[in-house]
PDB file of N, CA and C in Angstrom:
ATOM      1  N   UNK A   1      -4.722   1.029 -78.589  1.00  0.00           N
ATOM      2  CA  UNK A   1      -3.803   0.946 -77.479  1.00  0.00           C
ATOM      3  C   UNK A   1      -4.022   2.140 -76.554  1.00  0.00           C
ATOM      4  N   UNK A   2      -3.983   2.205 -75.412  1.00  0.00           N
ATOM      5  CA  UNK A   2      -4.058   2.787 -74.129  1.00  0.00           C
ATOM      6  C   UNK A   2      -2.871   3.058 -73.386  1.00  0.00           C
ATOM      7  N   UNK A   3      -2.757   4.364 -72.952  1.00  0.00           N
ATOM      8  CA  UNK A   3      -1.121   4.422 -72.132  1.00  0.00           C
ATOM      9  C   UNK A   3      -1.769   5.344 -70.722  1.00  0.00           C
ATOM     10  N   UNK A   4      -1.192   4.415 -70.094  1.00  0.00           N
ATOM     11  CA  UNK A   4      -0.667   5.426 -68.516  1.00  0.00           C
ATOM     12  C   UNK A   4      -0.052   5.813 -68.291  1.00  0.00           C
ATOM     13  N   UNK A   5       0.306   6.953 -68.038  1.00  0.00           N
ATOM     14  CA  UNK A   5       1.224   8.425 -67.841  1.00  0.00           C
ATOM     15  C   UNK A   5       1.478   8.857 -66.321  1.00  0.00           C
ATOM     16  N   UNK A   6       2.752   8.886 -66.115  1.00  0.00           N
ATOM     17  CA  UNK A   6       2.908  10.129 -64.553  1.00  0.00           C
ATOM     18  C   UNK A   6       3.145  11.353 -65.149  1.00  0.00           C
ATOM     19  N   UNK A   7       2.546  12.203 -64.701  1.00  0.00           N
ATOM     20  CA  UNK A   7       3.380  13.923 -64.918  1.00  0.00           C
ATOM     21  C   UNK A   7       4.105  14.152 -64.271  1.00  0.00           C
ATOM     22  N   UNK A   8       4.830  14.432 -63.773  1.00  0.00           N
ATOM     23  CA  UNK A   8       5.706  15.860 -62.668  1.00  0.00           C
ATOM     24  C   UNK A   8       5.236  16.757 -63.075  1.00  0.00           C
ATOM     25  N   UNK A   9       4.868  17.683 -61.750  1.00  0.00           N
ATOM     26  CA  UNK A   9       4.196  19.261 -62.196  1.00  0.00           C
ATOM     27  C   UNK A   9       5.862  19.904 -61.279  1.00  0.00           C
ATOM     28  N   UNK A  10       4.821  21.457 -61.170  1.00  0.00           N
ATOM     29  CA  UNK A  10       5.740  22.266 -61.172  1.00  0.00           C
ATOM     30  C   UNK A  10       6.195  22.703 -59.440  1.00  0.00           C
ATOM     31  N   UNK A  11       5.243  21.950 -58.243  1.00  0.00           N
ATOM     32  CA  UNK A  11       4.969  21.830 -57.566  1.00  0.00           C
ATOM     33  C   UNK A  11       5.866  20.329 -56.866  1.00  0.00           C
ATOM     34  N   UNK A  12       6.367  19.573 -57.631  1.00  0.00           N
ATOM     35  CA  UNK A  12       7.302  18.211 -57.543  1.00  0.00           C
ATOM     36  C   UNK A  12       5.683  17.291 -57.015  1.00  0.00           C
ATOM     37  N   UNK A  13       4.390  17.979 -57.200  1.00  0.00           N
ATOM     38  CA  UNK A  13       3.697  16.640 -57.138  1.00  0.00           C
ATOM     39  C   UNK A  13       3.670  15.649 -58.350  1.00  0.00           C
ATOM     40  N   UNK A  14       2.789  15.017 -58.356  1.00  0.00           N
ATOM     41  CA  UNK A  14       2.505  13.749 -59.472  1.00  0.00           C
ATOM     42  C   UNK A  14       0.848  13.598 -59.722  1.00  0.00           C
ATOM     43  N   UNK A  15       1.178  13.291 -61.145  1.00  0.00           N
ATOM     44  CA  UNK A  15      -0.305  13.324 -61.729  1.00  0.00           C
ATOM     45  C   UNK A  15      -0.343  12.385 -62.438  1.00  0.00           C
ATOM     46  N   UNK A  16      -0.804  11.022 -62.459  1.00  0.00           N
ATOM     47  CA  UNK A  16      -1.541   9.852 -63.445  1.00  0.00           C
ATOM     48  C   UNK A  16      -2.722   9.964 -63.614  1.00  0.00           C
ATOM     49  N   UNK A  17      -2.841   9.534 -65.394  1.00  0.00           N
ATOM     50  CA  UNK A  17      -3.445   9.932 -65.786  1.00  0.00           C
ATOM     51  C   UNK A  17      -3.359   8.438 -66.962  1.00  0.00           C
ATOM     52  N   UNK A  18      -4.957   8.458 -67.735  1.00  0.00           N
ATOM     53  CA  UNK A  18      -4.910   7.581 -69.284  1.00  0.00           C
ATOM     54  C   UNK A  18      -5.575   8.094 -70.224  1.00  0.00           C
ATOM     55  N   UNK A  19      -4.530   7.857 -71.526  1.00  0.00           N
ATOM     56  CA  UNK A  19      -4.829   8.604 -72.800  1.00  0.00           C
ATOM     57  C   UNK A  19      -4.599   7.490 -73.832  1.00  0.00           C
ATOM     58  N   UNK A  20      -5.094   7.583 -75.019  1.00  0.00           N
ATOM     59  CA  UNK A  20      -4.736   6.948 -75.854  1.00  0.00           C
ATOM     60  C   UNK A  20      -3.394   7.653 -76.631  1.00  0.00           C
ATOM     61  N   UNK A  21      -3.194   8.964 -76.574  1.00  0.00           N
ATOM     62  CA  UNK A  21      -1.980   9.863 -77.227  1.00  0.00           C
ATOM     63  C   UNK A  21      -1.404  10.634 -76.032  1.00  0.00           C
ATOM     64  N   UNK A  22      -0.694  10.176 -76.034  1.00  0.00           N
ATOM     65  CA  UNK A  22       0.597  10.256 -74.659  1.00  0.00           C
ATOM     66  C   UNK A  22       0.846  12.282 -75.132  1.00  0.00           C
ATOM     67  N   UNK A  23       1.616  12.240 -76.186  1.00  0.00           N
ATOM     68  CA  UNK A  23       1.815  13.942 -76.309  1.00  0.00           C
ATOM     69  C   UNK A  23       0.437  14.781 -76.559  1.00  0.00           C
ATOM     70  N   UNK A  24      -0.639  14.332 -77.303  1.00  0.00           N
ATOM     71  CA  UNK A  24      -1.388  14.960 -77.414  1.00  0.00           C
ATOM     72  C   UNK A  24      -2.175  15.319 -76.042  1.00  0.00           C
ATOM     73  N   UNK A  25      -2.205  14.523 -74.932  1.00  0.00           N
ATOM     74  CA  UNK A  25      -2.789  14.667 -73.668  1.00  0.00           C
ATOM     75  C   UNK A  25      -1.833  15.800 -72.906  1.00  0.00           C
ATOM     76  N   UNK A  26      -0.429  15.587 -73.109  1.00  0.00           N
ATOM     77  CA  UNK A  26       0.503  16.466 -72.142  1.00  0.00           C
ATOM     78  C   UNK A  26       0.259  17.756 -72.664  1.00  0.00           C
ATOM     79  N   UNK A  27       0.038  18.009 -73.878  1.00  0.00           N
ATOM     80  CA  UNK A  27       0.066  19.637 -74.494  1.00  0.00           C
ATOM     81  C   UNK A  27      -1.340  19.871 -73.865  1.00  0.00           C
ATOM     82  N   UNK A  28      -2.505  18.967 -74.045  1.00  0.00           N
ATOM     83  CA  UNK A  28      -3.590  19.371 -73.253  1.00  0.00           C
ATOM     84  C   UNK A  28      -3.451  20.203 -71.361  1.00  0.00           C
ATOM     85  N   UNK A  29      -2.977  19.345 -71.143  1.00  0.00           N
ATOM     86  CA  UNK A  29      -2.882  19.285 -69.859  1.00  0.00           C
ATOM     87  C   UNK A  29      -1.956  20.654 -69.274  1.00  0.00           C
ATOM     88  N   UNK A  30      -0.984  21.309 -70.407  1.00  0.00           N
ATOM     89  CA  UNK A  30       0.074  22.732 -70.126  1.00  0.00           C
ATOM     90  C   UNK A  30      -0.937  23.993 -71.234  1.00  0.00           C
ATOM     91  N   UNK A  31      -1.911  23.159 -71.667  1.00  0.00           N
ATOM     92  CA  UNK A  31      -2.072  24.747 -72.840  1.00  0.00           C
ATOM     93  C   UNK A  31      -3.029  25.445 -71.691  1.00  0.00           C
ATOM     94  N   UNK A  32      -3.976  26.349 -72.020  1.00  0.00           N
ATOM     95  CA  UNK A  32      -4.778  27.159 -71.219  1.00  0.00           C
ATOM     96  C   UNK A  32      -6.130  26.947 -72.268  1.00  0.00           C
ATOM     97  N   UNK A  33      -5.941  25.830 -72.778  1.00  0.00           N
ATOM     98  CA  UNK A  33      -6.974  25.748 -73.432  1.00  0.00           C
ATOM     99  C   UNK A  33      -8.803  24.967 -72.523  1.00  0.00           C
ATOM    100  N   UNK A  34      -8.057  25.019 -71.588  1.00  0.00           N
ATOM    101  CA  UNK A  34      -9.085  23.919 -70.474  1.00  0.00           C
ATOM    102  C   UNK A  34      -9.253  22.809 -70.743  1.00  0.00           C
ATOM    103  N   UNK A  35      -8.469  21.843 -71.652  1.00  0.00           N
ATOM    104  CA  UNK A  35      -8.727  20.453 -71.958  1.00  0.00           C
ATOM    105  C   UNK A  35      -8.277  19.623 -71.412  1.00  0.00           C
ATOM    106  N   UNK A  36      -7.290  20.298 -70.585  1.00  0.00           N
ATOM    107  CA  UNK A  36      -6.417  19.331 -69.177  1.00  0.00           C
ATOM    108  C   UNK A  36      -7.258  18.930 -68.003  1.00  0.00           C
ATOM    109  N   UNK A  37      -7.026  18.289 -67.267  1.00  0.00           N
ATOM    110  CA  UNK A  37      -7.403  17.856 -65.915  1.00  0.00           C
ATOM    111  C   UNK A  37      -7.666  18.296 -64.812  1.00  0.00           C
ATOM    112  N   UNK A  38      -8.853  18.784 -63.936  1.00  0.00           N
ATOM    113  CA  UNK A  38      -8.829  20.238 -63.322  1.00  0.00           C
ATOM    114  C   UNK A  38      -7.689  19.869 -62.263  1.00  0.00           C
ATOM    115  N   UNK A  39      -7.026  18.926 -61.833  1.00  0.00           N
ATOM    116  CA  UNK A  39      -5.790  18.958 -61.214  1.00  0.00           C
ATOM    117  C   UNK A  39      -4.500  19.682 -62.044  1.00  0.00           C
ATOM    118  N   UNK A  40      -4.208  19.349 -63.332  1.00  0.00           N
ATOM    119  CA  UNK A  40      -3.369  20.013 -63.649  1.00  0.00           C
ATOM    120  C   UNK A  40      -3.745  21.551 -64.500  1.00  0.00           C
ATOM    121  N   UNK A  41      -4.693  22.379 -64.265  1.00  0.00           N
ATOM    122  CA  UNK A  41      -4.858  23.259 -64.365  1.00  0.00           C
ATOM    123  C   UNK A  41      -4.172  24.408 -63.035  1.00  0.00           C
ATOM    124  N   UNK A  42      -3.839  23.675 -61.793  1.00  0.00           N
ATOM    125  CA  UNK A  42      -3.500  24.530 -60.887  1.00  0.00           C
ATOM    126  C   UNK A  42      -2.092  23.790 -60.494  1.00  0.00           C
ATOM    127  N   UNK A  43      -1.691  22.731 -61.218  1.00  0.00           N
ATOM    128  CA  UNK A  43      -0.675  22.075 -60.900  1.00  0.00           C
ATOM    129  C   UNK A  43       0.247  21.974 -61.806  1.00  0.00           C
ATOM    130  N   UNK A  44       1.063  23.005 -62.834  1.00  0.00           N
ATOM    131  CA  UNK A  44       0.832  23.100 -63.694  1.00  0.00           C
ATOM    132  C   UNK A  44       2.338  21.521 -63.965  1.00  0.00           C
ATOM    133  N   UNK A  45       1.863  20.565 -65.266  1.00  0.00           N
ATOM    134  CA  UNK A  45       2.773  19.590 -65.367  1.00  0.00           C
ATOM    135  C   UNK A  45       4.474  20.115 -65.869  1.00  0.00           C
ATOM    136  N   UNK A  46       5.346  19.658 -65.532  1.00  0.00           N
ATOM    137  CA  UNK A  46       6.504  19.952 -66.434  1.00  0.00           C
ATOM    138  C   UNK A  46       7.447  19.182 -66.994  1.00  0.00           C
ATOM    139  N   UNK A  47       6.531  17.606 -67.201  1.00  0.00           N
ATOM    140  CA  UNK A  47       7.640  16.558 -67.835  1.00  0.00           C
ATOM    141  C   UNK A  47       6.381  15.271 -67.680  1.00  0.00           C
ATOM    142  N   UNK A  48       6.914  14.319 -68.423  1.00  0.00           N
ATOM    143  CA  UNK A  48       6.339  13.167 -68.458  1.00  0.00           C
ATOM    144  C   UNK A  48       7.481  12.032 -68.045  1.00  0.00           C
ATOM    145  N   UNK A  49       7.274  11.863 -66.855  1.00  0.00           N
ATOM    146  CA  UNK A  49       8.061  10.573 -65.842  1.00  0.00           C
ATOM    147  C   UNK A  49       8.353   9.444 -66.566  1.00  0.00           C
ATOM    148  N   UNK A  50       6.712   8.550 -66.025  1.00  0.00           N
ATOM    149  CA  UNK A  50       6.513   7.351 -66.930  1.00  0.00           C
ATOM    150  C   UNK A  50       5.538   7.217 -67.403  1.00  0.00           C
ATOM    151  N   UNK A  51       5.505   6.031 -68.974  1.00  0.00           N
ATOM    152  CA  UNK A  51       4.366   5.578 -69.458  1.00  0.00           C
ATOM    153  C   UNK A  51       4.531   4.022 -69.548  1.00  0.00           C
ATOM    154  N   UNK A  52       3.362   3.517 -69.232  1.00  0.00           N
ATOM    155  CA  UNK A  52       2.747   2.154 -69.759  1.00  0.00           C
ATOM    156  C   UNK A  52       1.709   2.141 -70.580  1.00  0.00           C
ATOM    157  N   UNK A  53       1.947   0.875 -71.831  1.00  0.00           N
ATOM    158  CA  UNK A  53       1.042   1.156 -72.577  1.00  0.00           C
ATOM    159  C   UNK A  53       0.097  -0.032 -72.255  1.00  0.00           C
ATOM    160  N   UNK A  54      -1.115  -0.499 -72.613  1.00  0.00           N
ATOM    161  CA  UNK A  54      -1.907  -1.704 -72.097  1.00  0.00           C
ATOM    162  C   UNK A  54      -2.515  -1.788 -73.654  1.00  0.00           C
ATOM    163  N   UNK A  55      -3.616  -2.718 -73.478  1.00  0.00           N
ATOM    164  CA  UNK A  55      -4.389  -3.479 -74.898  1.00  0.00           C
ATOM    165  C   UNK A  55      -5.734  -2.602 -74.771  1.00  0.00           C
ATOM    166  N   UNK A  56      -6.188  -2.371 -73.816  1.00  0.00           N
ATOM    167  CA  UNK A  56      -7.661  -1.478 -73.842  1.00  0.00           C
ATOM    168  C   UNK A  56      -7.714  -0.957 -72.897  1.00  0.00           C
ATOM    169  N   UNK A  57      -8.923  -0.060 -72.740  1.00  0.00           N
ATOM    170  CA  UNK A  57      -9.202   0.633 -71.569  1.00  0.00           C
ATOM    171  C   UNK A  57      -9.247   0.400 -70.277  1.00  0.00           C
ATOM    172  N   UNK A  58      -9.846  -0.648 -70.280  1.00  0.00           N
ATOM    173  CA  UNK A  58      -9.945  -1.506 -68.936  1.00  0.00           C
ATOM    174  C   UNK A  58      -8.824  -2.066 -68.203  1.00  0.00           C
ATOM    175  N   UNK A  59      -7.595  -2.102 -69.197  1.00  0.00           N
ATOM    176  CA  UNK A  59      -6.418  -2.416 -68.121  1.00  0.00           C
ATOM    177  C   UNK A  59      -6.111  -0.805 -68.044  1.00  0.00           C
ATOM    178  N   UNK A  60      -6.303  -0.563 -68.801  1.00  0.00           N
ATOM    179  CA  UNK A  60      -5.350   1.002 -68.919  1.00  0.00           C
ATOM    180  C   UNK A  60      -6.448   1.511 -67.372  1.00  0.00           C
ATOM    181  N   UNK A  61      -6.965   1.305 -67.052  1.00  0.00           N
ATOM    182  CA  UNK A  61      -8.356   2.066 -65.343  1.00  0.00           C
ATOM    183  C   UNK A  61      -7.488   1.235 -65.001  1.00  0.00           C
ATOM    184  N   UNK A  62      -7.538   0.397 -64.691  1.00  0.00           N
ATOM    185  CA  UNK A  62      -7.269  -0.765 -63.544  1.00  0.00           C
ATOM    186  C   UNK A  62      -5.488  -0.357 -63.207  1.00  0.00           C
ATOM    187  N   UNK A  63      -4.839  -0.077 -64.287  1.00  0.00           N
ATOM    188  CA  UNK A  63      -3.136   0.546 -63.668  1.00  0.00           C
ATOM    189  C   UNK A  63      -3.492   1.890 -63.003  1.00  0.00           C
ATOM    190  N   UNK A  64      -3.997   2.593 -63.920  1.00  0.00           N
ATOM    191  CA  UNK A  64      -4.002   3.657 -63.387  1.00  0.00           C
ATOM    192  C   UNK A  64      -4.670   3.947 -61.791  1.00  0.00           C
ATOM    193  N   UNK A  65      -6.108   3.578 -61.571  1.00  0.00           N
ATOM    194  CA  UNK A  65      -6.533   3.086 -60.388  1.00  0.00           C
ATOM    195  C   UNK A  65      -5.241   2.656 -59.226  1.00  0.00           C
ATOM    196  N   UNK A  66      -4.625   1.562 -59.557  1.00  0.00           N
ATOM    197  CA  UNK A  66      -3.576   1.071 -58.971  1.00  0.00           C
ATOM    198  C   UNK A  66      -2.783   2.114 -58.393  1.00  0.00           C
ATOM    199  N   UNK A  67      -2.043   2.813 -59.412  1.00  0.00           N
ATOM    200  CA  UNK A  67      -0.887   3.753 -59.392  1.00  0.00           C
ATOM    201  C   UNK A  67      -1.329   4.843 -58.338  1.00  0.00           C
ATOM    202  N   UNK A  68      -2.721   5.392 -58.606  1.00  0.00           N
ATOM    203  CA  UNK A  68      -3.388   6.421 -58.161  1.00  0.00           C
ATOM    204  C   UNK A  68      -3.477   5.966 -56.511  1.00  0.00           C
ATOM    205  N   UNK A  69      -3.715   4.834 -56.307  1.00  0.00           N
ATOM    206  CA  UNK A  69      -3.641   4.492 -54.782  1.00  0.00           C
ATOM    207  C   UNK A  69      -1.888   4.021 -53.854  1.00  0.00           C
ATOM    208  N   UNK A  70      -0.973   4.333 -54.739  1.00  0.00           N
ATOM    209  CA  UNK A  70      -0.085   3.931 -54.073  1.00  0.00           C
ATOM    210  C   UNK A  70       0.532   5.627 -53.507  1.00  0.00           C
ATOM    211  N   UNK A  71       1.415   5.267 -52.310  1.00  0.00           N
ATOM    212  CA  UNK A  71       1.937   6.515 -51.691  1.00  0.00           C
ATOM    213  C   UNK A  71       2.973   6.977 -52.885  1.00  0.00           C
ATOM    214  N   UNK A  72       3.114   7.874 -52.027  1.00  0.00           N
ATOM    215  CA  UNK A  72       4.522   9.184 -52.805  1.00  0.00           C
ATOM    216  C   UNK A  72       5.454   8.411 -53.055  1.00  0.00           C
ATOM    217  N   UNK A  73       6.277   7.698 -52.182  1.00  0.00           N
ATOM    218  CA  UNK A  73       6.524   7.162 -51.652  1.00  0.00           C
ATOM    219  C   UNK A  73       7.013   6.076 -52.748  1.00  0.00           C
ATOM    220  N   UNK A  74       5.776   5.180 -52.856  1.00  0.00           N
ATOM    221  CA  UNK A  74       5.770   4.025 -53.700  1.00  0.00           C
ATOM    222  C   UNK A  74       5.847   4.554 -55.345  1.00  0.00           C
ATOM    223  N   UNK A  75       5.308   5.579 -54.994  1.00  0.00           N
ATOM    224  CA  UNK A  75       5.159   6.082 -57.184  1.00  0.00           C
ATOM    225  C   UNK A  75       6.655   6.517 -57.383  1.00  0.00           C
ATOM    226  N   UNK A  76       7.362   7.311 -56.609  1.00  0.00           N
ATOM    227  CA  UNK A  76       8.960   7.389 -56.488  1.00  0.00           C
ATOM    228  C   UNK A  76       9.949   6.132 -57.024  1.00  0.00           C
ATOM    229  N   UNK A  77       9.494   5.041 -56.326  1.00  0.00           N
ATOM    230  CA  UNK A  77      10.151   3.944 -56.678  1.00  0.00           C
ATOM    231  C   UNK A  77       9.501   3.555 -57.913  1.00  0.00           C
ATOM    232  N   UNK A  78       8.312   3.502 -58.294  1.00  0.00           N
ATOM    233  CA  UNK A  78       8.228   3.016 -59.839  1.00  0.00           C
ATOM    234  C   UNK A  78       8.246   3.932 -60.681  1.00  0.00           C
ATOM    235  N   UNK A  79       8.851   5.125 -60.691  1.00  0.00           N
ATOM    236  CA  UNK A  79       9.095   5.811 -61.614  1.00  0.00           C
ATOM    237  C   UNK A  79      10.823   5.456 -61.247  1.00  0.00           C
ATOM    238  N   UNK A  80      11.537   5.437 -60.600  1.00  0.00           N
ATOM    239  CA  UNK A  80      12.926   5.251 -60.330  1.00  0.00           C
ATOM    240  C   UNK A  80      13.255   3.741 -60.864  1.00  0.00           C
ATOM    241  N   UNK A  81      12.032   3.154 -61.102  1.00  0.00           N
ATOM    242  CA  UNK A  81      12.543   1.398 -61.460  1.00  0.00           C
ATOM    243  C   UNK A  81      10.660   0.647 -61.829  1.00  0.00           C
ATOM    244  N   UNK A  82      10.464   1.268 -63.299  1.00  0.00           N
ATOM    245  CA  UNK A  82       9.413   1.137 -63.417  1.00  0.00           C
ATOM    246  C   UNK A  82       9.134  -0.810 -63.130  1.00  0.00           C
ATOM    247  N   UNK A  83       9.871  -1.321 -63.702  1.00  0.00           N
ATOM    248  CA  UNK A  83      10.063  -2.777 -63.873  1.00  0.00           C
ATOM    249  C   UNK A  83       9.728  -3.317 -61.838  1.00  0.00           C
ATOM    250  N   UNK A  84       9.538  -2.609 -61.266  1.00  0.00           N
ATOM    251  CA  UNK A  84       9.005  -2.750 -59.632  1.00  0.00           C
ATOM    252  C   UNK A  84       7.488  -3.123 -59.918  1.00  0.00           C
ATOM    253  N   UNK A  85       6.531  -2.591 -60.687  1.00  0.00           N
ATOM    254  CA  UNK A  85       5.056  -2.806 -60.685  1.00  0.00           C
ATOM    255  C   UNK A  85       4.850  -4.675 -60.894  1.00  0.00           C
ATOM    256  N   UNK A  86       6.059  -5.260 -61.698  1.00  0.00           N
ATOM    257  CA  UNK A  86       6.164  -6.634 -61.904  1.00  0.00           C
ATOM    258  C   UNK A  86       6.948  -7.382 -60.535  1.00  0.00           C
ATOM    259  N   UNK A  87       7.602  -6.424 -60.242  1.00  0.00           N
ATOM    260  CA  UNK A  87       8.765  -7.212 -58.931  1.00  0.00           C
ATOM    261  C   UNK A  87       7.921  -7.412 -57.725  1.00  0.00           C
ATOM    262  N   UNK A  88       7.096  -6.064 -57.207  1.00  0.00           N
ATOM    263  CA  UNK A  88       7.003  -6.373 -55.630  1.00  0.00           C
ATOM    264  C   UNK A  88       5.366  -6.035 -56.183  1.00  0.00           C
ATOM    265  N   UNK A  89       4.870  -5.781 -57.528  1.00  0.00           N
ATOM    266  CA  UNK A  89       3.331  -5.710 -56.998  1.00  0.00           C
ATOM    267  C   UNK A  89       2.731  -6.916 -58.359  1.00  0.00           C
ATOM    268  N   UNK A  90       3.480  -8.170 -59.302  1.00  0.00           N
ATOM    269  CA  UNK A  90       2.957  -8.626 -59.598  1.00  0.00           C
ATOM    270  C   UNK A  90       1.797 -10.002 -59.458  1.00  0.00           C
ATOM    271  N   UNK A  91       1.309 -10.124 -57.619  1.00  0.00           N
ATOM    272  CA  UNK A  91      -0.237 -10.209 -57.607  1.00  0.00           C
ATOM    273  C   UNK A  91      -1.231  -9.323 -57.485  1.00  0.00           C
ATOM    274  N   UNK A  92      -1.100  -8.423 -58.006  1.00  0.00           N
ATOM    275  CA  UNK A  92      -1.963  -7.117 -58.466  1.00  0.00           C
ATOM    276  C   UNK A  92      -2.996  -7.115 -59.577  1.00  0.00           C
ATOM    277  N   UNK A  93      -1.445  -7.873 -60.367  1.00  0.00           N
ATOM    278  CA  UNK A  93      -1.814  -8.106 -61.951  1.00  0.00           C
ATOM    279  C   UNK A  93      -1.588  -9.262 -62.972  1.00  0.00           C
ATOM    280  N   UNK A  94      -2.467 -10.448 -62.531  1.00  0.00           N
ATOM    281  CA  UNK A  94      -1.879 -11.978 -62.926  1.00  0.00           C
ATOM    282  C   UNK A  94      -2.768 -11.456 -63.925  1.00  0.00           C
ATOM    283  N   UNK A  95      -4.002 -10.803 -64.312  1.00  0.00           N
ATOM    284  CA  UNK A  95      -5.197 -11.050 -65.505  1.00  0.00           C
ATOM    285  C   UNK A  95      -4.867  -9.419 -66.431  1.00  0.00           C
ATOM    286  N   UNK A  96      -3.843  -9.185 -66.260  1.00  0.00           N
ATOM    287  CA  UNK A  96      -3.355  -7.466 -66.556  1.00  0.00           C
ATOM    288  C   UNK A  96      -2.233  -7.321 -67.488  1.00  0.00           C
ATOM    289  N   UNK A  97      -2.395  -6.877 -69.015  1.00  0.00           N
ATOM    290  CA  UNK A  97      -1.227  -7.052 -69.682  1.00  0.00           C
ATOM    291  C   UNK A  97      -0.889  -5.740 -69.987  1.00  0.00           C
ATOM    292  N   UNK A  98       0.332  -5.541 -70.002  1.00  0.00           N
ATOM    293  CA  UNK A  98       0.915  -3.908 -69.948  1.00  0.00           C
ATOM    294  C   UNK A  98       2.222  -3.757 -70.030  1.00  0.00           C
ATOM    295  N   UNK A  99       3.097  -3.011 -70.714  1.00  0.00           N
ATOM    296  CA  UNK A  99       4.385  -2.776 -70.589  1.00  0.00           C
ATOM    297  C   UNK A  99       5.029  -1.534 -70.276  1.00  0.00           C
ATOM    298  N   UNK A 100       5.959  -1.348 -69.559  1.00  0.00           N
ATOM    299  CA  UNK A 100       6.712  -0.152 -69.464  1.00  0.00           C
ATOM    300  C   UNK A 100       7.284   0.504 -71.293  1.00  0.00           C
ATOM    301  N   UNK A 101       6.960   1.935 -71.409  1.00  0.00           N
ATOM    302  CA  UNK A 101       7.380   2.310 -72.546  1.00  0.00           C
ATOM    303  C   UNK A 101       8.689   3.125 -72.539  1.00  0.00           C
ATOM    304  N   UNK A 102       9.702   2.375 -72.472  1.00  0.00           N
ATOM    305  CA  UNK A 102      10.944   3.080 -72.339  1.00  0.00           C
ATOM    306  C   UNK A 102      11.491   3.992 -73.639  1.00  0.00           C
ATOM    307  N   UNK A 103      11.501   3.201 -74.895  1.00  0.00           N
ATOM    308  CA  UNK A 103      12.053   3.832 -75.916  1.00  0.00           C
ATOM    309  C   UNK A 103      10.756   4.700 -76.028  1.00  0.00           C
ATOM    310  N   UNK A 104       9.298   4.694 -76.035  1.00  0.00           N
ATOM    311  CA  UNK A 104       8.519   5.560 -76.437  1.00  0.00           C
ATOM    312  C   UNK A 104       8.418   6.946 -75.292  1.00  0.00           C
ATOM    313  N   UNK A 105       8.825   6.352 -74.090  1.00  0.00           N
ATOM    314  CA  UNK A 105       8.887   7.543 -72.986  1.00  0.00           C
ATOM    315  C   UNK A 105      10.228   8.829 -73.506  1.00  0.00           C
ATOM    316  N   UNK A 106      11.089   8.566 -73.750  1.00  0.00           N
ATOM    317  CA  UNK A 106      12.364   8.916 -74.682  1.00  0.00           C
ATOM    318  C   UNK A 106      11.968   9.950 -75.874  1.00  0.00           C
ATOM    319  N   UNK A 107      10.814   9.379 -76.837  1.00  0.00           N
ATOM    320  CA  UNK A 107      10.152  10.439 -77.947  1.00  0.00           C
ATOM    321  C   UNK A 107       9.246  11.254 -77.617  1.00  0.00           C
ATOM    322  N   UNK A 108       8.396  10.861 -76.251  1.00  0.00           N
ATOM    323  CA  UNK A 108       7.460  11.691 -75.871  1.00  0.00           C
ATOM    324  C   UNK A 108       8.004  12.656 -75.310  1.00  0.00           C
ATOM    325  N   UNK A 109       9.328  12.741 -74.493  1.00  0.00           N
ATOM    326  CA  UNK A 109       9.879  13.955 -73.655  1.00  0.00           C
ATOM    327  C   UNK A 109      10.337  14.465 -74.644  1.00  0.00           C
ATOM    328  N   UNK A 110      10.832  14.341 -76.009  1.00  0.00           N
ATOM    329  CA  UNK A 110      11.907  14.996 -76.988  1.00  0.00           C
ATOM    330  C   UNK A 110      10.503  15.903 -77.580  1.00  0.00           C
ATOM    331  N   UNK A 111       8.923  15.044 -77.742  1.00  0.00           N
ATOM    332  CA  UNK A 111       7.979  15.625 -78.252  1.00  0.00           C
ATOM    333  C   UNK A 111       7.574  16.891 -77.549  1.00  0.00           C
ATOM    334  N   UNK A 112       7.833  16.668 -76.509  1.00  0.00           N
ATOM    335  CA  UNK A 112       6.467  18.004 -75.437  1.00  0.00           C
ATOM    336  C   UNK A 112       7.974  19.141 -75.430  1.00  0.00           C
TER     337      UNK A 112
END
């Protein structure tokens, strides 16, 4: 399984990103170990927004891709109402299986 992640950094930008381990990527991404993302090396993250999890890699690019091209704007609203990526963008994704991880978004913030 595959998950797509928003960060909030410390900066109120946003960082998506795909991992197969949702906490193990966020501790990457805050240690100084350089295993993070050279965006969040200067951006530094301070929470995990949202996650979706998908079946393989290839959906897990293809959301993320997605996410990565929508405005401020638009990532605002699907982090404010993740269940929007199905409302106003599901011909995006008729061949795309993926779910919002609510109860797992919940253990990952209690984790980091």
């Amino acid at each position: 399984m595959y998950f797509v992640y928003v960060l909030r950094c410390e900066d109120d930008s946003l960082y998506v990103g795909i991992t197969t381990d949702v906490v193990r990527r966020f501790k990457e991404h805050t240690s100084c170990s350089g295993l993070g993302a050279k965006y969040t090396r200067s951006h530094k993250p301070v929470c995990i927004e949202a996650v979706w999890s998908t079946d393989n890699r290839s959906g897990a690019s293809k959301l993320e891709f997605f996410l990565k091209k929508l405005s401020r704007k638009s990532k605002d609203e699907v982090i404010a109402d993740p269940e929007i990526l199905i409302k106003k963008y599901s011909d995006q994704f008729q061949d795309l299986n993926f779910a919002y991880e609510k109860d797992k978004l919940k253990s990952f913030q209690k984790s980091t």
